[in-house]
C-alpha atoms as a PDB file:
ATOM      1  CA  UNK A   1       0.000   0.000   0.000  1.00  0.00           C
ATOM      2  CA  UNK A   2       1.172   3.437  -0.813  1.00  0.00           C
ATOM      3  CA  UNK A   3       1.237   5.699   2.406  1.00  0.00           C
ATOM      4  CA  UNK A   4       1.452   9.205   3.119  1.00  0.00           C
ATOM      5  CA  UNK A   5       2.936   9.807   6.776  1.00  0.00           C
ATOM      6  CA  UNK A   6       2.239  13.633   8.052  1.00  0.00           C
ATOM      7  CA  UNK A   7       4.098  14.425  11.639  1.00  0.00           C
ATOM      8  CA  UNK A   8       6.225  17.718  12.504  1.00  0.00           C
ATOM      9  CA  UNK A   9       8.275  15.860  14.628  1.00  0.00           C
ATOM     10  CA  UNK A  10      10.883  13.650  12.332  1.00  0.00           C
ATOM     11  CA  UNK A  11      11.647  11.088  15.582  1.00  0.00           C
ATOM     12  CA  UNK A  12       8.135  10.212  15.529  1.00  0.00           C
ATOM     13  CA  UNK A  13       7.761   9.805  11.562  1.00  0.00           C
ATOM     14  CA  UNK A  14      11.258   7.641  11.157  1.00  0.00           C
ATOM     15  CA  UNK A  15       9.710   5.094  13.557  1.00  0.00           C
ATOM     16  CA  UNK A  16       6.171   5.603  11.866  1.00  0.00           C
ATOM     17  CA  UNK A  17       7.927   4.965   8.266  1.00  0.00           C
ATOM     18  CA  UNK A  18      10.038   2.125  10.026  1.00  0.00           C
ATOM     19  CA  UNK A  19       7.217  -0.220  11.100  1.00  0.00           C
ATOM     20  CA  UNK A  20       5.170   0.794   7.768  1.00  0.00           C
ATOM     21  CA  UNK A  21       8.107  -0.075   5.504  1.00  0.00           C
ATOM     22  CA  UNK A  22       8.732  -3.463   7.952  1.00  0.00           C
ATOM     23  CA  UNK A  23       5.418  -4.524   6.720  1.00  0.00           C
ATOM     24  CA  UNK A  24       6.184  -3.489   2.972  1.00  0.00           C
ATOM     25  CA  UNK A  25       4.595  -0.524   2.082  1.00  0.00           C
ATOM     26  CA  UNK A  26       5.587   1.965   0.321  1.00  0.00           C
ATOM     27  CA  UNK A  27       5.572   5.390   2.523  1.00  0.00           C
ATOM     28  CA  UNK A  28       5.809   8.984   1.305  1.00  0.00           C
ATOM     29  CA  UNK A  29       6.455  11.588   4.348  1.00  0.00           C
ATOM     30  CA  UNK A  30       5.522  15.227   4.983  1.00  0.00           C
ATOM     31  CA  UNK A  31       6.476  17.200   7.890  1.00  0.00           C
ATOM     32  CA  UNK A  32       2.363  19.062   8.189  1.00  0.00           C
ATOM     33  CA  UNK A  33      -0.095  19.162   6.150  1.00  0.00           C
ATOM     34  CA  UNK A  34       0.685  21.856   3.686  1.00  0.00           C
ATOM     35  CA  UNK A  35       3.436  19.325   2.489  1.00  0.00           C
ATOM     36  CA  UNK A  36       0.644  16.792   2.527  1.00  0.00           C
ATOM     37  CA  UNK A  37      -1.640  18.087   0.376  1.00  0.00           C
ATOM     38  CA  UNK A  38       1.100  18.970  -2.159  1.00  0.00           C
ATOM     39  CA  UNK A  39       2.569  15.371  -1.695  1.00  0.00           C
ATOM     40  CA  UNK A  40      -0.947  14.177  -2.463  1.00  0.00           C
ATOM     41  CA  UNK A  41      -1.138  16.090  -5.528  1.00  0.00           C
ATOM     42  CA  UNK A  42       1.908  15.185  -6.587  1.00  0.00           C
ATOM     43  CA  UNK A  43       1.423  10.850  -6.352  1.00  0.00           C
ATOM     44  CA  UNK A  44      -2.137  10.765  -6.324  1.00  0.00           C
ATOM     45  CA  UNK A  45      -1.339   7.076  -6.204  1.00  0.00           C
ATOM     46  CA  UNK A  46      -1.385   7.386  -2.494  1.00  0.00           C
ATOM     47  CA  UNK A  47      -3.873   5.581  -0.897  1.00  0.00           C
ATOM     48  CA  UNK A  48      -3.777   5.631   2.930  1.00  0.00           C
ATOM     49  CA  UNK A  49      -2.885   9.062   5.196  1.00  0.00           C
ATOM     50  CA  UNK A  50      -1.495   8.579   8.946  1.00  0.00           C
ATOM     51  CA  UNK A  51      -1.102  11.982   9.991  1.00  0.00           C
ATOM     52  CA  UNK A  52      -0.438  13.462  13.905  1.00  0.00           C
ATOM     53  CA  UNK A  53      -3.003  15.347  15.526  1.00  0.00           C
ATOM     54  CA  UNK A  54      -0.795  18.526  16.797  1.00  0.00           C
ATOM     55  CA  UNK A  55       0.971  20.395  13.910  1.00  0.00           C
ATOM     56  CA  UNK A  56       2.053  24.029  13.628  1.00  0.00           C
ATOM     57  CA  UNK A  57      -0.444  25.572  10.733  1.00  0.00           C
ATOM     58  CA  UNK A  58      -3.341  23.321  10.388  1.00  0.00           C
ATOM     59  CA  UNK A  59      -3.739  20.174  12.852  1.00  0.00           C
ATOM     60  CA  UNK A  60      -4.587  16.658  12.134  1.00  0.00           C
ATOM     61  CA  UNK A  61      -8.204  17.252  11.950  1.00  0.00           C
ATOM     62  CA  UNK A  62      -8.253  20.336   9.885  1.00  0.00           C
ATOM     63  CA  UNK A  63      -6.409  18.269   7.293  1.00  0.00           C
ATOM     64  CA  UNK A  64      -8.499  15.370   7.473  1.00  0.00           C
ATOM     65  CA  UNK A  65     -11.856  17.773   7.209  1.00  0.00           C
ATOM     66  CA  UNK A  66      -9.940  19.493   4.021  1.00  0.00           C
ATOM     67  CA  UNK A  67      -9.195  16.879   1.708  1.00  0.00           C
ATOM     68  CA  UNK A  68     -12.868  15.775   2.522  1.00  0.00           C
ATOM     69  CA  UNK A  69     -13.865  19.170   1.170  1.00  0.00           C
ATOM     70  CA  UNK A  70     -11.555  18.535  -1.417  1.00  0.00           C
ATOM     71  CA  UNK A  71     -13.235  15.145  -2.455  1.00  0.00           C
ATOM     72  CA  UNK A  72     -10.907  12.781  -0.939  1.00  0.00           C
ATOM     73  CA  UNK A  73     -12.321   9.298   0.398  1.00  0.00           C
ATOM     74  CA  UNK A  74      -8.494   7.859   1.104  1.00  0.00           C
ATOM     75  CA  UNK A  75      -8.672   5.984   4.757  1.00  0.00           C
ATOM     76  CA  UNK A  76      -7.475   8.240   6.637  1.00  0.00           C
ATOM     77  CA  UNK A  77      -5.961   7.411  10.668  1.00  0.00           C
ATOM     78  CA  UNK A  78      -5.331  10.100  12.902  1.00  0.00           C
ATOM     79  CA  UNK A  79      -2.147   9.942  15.671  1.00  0.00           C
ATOM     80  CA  UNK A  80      -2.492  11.309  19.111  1.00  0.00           C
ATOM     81  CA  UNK A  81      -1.332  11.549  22.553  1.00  0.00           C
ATOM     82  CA  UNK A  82      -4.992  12.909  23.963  1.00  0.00           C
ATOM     83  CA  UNK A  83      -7.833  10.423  24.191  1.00  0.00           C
ATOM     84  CA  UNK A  84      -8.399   8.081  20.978  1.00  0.00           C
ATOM     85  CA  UNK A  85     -12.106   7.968  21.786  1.00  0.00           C
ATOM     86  CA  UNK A  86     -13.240  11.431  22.208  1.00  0.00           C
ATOM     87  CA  UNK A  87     -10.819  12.210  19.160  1.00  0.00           C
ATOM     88  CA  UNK A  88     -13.187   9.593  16.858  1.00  0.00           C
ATOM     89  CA  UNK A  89     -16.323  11.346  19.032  1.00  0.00           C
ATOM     90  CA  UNK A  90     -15.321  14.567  17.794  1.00  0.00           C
ATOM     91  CA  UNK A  91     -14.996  13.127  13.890  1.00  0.00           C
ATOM     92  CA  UNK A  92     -16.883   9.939  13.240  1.00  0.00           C
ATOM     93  CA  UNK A  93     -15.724   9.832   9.393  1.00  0.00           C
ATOM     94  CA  UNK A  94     -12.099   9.149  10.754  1.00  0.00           C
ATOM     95  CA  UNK A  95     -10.877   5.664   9.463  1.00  0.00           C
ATOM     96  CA  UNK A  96      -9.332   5.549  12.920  1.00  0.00           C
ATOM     97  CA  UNK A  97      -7.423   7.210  15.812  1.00  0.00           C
ATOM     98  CA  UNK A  98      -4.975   5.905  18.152  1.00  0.00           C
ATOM     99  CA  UNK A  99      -2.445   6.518  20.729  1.00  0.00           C
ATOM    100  CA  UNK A 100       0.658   8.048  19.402  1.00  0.00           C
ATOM    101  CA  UNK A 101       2.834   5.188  21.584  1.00  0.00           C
ATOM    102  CA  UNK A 102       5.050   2.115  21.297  1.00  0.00           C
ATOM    103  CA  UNK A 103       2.102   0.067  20.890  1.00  0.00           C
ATOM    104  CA  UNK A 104       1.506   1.952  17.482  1.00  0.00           C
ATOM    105  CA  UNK A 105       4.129  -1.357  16.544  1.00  0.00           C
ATOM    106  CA  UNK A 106       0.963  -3.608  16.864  1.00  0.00           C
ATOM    107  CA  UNK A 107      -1.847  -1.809  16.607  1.00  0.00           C
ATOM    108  CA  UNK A 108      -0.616   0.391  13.308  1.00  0.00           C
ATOM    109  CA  UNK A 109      -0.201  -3.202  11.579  1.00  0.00           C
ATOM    110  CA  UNK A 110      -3.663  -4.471  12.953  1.00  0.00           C
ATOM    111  CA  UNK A 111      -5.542  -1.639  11.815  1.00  0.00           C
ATOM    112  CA  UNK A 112      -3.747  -1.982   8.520  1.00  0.00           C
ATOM    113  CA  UNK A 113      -5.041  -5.214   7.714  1.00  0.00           C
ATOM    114  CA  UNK A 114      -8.581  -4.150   8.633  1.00  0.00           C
ATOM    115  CA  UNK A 115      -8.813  -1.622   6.395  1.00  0.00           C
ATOM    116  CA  UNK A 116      -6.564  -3.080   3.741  1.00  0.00           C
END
């Protein structure tokens, strides 16, 4: 699967890209979401975002709500250190949210294959 991987903080993204790539997929990154949405113009072949709530510019959510405005149905999973739940509360349409952690090794994979 072709990935897009949108974080601010490059520690975070290098182990994001790490356990993506361990499962083989391809990953494209951008450090916030104005570098998304050109990355996603520029390889439309992109087909799942993972993207960190708290950015400078426009957070997690704001991108998520503008490529729906924009006509984009790509999965899209949102990354956070605040409450998964009341994150997914807050936007239903969410493919999923979870807990920015070091169980993100397991989980990331598991909701993978759910959506794949």
């Amino acid at each position: 699967m072709h990935i897009l991987v949108v974080d601010d903080d490059a520690l975070a993204a290098e182990m994001l890209v790490a356990i993506l790539e361990d499962q083989e997929h391809q990953v494209v990154q951008a450090s916030d979401a104005l570098a998304a949405l050109e990355a996603l113009q520029q390889q439309p072949s992109i087909e799942l975002i993972i993207s960190d709530l708290q950015m400078p510019l426009m957070n997690g959510i704001e991108l998520f709500r503008e490529l729906r405005d924009q006509g984009s149905t790509r999965p899209f999973i949102l990354l956070s250190g605040d409450d998964p739940e009341a994150l997914k509360a807050q936007e239903p349409a969410l493919s999923a949210c979870l807990i920015k952690d070091f169980a993100l090794e397991t989980s990331l994979p598991q909701i993978l294959a759910r959506l794949g």
